[in-house]
PDB file of N, CA and C in Angstrom:
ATOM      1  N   UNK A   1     266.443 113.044   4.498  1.00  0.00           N
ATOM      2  CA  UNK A   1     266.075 113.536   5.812  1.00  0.00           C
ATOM      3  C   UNK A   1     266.603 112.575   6.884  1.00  0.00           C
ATOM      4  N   UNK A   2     267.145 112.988   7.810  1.00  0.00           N
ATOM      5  CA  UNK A   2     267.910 112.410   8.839  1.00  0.00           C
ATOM      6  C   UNK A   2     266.558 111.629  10.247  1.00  0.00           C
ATOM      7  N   UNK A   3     267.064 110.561  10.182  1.00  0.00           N
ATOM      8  CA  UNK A   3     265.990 109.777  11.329  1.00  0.00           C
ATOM      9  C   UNK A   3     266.318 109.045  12.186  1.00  0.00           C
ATOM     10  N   UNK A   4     265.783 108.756  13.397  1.00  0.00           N
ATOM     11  CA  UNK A   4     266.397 108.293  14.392  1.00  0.00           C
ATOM     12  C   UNK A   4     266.017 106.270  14.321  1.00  0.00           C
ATOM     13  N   UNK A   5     266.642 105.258  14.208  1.00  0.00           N
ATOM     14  CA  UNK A   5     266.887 104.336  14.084  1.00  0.00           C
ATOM     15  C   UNK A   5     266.538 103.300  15.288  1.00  0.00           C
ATOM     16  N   UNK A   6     266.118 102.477  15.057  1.00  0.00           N
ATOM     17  CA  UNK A   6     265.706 101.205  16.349  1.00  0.00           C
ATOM     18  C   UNK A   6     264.849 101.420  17.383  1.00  0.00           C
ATOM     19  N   UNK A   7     265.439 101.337  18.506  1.00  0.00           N
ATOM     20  CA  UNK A   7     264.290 101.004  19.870  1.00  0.00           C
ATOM     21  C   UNK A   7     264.934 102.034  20.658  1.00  0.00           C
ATOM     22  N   UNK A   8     265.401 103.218  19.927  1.00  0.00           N
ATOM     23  CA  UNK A   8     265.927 104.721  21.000  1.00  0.00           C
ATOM     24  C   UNK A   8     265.114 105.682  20.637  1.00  0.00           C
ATOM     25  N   UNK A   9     265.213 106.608  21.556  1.00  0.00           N
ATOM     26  CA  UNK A   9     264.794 107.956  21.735  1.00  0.00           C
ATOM     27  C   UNK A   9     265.678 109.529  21.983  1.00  0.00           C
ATOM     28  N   UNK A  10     265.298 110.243  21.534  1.00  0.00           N
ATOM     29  CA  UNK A  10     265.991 111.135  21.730  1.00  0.00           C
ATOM     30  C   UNK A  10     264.778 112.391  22.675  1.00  0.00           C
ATOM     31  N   UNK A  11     265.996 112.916  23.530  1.00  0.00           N
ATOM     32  CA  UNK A  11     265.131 113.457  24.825  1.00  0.00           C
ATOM     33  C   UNK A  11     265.804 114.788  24.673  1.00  0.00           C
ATOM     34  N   UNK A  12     264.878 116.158  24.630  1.00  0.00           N
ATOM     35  CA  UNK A  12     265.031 117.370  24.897  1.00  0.00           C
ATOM     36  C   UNK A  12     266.125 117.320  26.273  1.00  0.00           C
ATOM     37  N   UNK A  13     266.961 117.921  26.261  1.00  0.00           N
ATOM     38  CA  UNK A  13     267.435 118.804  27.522  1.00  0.00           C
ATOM     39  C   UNK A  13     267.268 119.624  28.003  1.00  0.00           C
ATOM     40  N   UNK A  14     266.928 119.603  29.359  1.00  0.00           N
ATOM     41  CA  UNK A  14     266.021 120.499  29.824  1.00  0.00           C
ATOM     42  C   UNK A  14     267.398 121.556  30.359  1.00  0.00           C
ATOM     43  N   UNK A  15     266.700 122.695  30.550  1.00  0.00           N
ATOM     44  CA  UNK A  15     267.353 124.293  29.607  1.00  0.00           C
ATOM     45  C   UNK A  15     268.171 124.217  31.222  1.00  0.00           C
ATOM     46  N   UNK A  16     269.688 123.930  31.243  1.00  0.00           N
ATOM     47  CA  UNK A  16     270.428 124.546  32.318  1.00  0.00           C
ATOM     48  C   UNK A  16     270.954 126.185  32.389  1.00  0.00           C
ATOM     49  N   UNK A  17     270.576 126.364  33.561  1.00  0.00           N
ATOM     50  CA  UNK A  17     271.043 127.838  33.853  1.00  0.00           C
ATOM     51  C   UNK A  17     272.594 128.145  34.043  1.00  0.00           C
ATOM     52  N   UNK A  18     272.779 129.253  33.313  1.00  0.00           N
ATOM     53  CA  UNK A  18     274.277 129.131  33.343  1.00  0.00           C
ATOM     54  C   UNK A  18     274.393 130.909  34.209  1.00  0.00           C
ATOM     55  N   UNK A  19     275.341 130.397  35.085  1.00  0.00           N
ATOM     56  CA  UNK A  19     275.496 131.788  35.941  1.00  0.00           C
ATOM     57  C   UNK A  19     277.003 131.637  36.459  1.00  0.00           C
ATOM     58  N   UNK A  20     277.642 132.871  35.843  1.00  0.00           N
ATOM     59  CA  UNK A  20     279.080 133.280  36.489  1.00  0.00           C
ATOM     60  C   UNK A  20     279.061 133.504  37.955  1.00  0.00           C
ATOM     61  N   UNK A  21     277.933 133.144  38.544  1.00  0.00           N
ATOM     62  CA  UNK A  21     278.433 133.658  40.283  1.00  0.00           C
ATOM     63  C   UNK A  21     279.005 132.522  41.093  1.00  0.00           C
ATOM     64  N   UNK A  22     279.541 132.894  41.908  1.00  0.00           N
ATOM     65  CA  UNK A  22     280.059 131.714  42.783  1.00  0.00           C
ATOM     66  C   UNK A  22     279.131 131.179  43.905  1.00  0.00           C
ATOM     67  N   UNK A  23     278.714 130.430  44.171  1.00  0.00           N
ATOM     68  CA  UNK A  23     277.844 130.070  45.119  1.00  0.00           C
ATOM     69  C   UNK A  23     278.010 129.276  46.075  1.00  0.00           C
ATOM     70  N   UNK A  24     277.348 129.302  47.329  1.00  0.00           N
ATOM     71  CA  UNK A  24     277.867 128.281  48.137  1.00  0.00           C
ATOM     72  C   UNK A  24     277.494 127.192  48.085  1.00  0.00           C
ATOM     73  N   UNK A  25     277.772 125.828  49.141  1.00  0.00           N
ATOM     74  CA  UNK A  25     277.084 124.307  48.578  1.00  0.00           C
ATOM     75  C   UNK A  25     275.739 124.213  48.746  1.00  0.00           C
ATOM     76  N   UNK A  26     275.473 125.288  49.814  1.00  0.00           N
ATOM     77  CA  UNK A  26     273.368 124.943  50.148  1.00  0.00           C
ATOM     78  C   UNK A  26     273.406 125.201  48.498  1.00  0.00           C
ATOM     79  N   UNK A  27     273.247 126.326  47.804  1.00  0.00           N
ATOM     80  CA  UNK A  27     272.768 127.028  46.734  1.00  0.00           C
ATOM     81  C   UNK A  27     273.284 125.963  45.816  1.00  0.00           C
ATOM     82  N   UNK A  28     274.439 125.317  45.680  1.00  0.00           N
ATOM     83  CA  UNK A  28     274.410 124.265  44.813  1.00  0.00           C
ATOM     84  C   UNK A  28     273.999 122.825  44.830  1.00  0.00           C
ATOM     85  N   UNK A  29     273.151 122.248  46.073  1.00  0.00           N
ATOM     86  CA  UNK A  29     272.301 121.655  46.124  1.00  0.00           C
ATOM     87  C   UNK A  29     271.322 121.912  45.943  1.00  0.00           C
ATOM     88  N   UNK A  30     270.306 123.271  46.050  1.00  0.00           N
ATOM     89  CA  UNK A  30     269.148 123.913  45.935  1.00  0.00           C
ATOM     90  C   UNK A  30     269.132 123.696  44.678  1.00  0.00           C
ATOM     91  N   UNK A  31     270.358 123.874  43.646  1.00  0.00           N
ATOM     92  CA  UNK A  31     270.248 123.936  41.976  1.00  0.00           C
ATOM     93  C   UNK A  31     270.059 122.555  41.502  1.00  0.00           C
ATOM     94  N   UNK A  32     270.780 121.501  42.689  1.00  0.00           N
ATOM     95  CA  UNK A  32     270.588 120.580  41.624  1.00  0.00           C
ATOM     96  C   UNK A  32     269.476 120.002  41.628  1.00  0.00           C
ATOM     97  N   UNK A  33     269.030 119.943  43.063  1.00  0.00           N
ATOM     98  CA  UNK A  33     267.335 119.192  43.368  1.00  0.00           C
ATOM     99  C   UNK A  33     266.612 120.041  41.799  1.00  0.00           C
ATOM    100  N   UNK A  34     266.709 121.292  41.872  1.00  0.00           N
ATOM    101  CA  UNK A  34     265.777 122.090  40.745  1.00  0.00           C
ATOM    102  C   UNK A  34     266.073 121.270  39.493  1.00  0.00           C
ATOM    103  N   UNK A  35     267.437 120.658  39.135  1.00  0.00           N
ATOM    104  CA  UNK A  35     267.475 120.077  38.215  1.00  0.00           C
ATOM    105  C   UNK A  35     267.054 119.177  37.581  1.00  0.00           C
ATOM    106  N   UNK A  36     266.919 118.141  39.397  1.00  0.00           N
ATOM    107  CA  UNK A  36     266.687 116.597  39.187  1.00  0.00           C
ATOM    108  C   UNK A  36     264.582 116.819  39.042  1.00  0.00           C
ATOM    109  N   UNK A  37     264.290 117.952  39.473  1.00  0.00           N
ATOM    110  CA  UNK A  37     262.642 117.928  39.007  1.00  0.00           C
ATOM    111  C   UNK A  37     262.277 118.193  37.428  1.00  0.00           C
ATOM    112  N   UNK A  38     263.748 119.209  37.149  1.00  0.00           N
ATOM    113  CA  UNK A  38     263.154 119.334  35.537  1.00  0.00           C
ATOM    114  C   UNK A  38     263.768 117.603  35.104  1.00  0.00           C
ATOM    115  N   UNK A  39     264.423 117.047  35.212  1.00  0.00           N
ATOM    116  CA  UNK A  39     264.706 115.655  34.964  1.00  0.00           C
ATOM    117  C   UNK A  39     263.719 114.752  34.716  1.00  0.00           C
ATOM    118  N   UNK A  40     262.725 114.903  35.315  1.00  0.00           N
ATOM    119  CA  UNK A  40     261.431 114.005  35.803  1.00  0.00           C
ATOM    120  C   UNK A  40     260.365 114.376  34.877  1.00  0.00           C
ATOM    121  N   UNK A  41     260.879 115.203  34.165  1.00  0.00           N
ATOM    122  CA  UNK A  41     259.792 115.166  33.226  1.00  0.00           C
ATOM    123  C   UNK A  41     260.519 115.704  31.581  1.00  0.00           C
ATOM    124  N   UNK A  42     260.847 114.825  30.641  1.00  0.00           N
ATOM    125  CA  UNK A  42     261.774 114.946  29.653  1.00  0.00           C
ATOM    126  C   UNK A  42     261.090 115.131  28.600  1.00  0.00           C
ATOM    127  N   UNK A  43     260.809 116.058  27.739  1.00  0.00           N
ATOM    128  CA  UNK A  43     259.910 116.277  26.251  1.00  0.00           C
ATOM    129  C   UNK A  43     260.877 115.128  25.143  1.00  0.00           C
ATOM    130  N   UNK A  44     259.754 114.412  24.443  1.00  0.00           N
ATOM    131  CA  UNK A  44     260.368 113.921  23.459  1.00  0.00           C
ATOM    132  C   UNK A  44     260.580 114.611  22.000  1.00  0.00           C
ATOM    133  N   UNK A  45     262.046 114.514  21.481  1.00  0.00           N
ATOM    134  CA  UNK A  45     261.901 115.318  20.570  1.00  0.00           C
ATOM    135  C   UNK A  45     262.154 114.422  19.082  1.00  0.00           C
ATOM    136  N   UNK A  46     262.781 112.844  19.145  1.00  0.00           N
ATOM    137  CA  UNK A  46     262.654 112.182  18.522  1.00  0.00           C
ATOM    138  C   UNK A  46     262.553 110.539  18.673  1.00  0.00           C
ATOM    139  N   UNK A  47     261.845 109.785  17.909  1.00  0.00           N
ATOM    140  CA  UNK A  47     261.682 108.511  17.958  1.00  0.00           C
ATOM    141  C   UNK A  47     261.983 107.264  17.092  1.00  0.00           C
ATOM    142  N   UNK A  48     262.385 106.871  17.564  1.00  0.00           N
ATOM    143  CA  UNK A  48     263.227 105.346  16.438  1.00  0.00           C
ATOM    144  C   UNK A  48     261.714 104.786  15.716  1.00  0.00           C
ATOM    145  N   UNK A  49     262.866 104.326  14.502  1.00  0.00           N
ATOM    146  CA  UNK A  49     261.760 103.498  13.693  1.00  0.00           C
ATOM    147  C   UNK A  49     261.446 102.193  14.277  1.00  0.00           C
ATOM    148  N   UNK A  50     261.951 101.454  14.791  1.00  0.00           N
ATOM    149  CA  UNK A  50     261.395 100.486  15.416  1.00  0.00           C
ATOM    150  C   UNK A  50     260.380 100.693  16.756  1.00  0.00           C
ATOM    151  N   UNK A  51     259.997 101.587  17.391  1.00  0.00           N
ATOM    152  CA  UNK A  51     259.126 101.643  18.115  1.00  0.00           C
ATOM    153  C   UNK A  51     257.591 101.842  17.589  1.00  0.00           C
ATOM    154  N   UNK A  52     257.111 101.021  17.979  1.00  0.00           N
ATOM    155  CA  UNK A  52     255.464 101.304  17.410  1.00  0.00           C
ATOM    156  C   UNK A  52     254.468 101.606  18.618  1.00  0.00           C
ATOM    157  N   UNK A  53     254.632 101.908  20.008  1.00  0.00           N
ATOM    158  CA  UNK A  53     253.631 102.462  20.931  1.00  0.00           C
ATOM    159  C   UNK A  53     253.160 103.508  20.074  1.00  0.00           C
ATOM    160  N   UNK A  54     251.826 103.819  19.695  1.00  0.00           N
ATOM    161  CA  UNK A  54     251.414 104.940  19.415  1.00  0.00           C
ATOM    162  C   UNK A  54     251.297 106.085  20.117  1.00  0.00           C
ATOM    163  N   UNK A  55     251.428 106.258  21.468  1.00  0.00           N
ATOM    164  CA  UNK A  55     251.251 106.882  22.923  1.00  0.00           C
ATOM    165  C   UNK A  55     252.638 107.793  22.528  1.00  0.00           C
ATOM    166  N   UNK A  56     253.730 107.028  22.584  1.00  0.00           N
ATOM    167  CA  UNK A  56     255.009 107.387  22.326  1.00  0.00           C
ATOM    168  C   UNK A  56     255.692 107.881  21.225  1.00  0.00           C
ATOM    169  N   UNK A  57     255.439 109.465  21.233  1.00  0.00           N
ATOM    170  CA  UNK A  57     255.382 110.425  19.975  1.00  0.00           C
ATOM    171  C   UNK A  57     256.580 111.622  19.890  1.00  0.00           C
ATOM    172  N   UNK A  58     256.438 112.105  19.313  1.00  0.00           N
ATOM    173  CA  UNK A  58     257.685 113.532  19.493  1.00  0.00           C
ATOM    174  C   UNK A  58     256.302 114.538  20.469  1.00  0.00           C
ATOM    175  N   UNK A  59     257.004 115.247  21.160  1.00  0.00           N
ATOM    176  CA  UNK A  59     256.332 116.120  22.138  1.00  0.00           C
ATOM    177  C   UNK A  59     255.756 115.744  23.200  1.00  0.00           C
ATOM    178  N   UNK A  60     255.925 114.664  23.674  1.00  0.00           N
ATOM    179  CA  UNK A  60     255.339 113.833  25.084  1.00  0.00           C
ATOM    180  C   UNK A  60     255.950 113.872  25.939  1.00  0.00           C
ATOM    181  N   UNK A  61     255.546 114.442  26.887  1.00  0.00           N
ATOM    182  CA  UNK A  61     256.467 114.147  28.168  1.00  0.00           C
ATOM    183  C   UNK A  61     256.784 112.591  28.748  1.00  0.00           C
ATOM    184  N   UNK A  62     257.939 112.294  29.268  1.00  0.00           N
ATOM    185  CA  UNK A  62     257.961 110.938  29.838  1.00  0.00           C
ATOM    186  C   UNK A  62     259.158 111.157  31.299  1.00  0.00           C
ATOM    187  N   UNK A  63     258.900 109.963  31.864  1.00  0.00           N
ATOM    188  CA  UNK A  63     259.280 109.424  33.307  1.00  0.00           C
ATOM    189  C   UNK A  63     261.253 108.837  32.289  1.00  0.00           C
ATOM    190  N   UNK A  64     261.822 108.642  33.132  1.00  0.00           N
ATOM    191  CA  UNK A  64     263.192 108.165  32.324  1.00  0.00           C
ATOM    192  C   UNK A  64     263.758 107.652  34.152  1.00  0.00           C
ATOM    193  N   UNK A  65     263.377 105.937  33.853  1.00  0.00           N
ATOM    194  CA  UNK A  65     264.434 105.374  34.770  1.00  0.00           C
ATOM    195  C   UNK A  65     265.478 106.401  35.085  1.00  0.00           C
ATOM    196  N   UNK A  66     265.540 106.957  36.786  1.00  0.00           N
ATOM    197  CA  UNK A  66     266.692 107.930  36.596  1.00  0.00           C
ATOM    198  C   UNK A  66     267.949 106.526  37.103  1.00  0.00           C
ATOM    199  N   UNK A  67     268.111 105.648  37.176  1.00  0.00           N
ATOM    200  CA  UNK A  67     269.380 104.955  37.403  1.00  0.00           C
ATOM    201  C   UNK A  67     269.664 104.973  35.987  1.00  0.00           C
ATOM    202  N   UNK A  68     268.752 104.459  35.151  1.00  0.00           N
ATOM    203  CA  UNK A  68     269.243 105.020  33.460  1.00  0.00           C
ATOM    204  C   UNK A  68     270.352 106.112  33.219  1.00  0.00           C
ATOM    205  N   UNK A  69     269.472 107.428  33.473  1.00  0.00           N
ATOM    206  CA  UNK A  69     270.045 108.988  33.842  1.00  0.00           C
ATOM    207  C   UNK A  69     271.482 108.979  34.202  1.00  0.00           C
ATOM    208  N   UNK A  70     271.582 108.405  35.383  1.00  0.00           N
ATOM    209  CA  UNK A  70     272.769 108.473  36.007  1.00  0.00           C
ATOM    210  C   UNK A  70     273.773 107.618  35.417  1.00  0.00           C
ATOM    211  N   UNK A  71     273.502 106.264  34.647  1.00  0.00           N
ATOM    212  CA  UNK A  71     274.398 105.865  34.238  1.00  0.00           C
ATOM    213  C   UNK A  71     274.620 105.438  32.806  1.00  0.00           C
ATOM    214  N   UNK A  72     273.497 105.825  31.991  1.00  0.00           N
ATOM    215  CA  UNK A  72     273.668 105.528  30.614  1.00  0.00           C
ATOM    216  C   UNK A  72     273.327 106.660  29.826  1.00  0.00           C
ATOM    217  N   UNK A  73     273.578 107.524  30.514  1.00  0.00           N
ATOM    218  CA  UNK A  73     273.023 109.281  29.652  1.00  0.00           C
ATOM    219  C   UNK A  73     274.228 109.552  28.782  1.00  0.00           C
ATOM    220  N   UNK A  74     273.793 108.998  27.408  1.00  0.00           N
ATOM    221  CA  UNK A  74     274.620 109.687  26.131  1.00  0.00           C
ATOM    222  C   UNK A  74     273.913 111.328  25.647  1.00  0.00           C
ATOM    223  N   UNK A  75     274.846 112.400  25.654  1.00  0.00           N
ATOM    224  CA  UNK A  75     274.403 113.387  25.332  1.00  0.00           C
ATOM    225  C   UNK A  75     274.977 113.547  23.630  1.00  0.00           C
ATOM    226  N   UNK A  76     274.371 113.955  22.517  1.00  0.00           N
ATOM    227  CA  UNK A  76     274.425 113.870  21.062  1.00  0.00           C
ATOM    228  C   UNK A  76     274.142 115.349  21.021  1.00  0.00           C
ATOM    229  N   UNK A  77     275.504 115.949  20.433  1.00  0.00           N
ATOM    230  CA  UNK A  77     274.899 116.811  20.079  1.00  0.00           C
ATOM    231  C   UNK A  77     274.279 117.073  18.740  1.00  0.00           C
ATOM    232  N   UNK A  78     273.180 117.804  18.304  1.00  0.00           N
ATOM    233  CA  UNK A  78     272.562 117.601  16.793  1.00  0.00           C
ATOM    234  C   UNK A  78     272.919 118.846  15.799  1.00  0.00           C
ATOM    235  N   UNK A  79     273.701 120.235  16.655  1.00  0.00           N
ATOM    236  CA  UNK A  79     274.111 120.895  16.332  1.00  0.00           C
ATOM    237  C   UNK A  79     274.329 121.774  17.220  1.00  0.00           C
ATOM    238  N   UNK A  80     274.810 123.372  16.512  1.00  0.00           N
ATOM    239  CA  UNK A  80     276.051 123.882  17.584  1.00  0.00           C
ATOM    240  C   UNK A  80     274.986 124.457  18.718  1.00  0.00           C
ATOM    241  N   UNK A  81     273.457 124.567  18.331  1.00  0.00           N
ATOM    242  CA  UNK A  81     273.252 125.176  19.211  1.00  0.00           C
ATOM    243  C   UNK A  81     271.741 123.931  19.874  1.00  0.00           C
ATOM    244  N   UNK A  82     271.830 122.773  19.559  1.00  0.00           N
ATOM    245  CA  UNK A  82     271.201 121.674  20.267  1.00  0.00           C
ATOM    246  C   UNK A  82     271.569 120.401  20.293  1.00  0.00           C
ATOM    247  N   UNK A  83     271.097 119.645  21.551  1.00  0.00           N
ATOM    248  CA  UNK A  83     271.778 118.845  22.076  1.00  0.00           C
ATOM    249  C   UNK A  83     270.550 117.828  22.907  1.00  0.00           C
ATOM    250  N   UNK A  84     271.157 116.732  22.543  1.00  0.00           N
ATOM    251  CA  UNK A  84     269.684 115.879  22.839  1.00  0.00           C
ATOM    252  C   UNK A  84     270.297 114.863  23.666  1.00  0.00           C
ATOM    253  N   UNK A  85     269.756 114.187  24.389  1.00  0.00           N
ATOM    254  CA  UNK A  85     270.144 113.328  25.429  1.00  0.00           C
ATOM    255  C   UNK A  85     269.238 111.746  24.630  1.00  0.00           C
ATOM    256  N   UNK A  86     270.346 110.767  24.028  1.00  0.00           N
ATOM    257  CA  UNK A  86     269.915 109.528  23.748  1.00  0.00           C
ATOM    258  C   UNK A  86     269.473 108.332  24.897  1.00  0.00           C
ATOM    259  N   UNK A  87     268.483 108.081  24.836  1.00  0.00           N
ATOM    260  CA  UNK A  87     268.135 106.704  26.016  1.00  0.00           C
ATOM    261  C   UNK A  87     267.256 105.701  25.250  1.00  0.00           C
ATOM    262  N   UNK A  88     266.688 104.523  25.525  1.00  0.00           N
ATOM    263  CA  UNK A  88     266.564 103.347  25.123  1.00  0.00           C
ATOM    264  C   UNK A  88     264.872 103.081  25.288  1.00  0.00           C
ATOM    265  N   UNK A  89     264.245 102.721  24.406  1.00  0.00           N
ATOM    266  CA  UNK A  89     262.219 102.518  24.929  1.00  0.00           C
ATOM    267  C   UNK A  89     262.324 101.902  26.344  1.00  0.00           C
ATOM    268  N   UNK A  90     263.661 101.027  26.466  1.00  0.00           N
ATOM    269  CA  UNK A  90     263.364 100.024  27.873  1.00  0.00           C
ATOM    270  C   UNK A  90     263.779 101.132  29.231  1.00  0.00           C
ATOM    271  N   UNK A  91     264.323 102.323  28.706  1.00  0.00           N
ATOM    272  CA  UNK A  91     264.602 102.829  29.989  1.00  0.00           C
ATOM    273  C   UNK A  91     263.144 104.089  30.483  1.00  0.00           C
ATOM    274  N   UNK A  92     262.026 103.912  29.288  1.00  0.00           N
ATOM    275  CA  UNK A  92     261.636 105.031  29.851  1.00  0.00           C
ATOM    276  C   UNK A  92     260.255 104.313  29.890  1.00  0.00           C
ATOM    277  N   UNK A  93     259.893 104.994  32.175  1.00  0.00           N
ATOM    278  CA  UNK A  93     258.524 104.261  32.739  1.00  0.00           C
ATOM    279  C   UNK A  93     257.691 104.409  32.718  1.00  0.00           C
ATOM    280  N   UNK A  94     257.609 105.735  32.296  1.00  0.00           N
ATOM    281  CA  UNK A  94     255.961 106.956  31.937  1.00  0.00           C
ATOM    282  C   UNK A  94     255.832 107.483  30.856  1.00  0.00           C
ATOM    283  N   UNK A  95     254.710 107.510  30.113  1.00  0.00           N
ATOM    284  CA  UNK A  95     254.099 108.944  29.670  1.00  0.00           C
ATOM    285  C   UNK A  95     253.044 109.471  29.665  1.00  0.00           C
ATOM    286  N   UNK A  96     253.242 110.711  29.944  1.00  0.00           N
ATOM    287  CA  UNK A  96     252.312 111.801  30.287  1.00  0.00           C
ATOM    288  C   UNK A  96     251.047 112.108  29.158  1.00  0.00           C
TER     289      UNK A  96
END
């Protein structure tokens, strides 16, 4: 059985909308703010063996340093039809 290793996490991606229309820039700022709120709150879907917070489980929501986000967001995909976003115990500030 396949497991996730050390002091990382693996973070649900939260579900982007995919739409063939063309839109203007208000509407593609309107999308991304919508984005950056589903951002702010990330379901966990897996956890390294080296972490022992008990708090810090599969299915928890958490806070994720967004300077993290912006600059250390490895996306993994786990297969053809999911895809998990890898980040680090030190990058994430909350959980829910």
């Amino acid at each position: 059985m396949p497991k996730l290793l050390g002091n990382r996490i693996y973070l649900e991606m939260p579900k982007k909308e995919e739409s063939k229309l063309i839109v203007d820039e208000n509407t593609k700022e309107a999308l991304q703010k919508e984005l950056l709120k589903k951002m702010s709150r990330l379901k966990v879907h897996s956890v390294g063996t080296a972490i022992t917070d008990p708090d810090l489980k599969v299915g928890v929501e958490v806070l994720v340093d967004p300077s993290a986000l912006r600059d250390k967001t490895l996306i993994i995909p786990l297969s053809e039809n999911e895809e998990v976003m890898l980040v680090s115990i030190f990058d994430i500030v909350h959980i829910w």
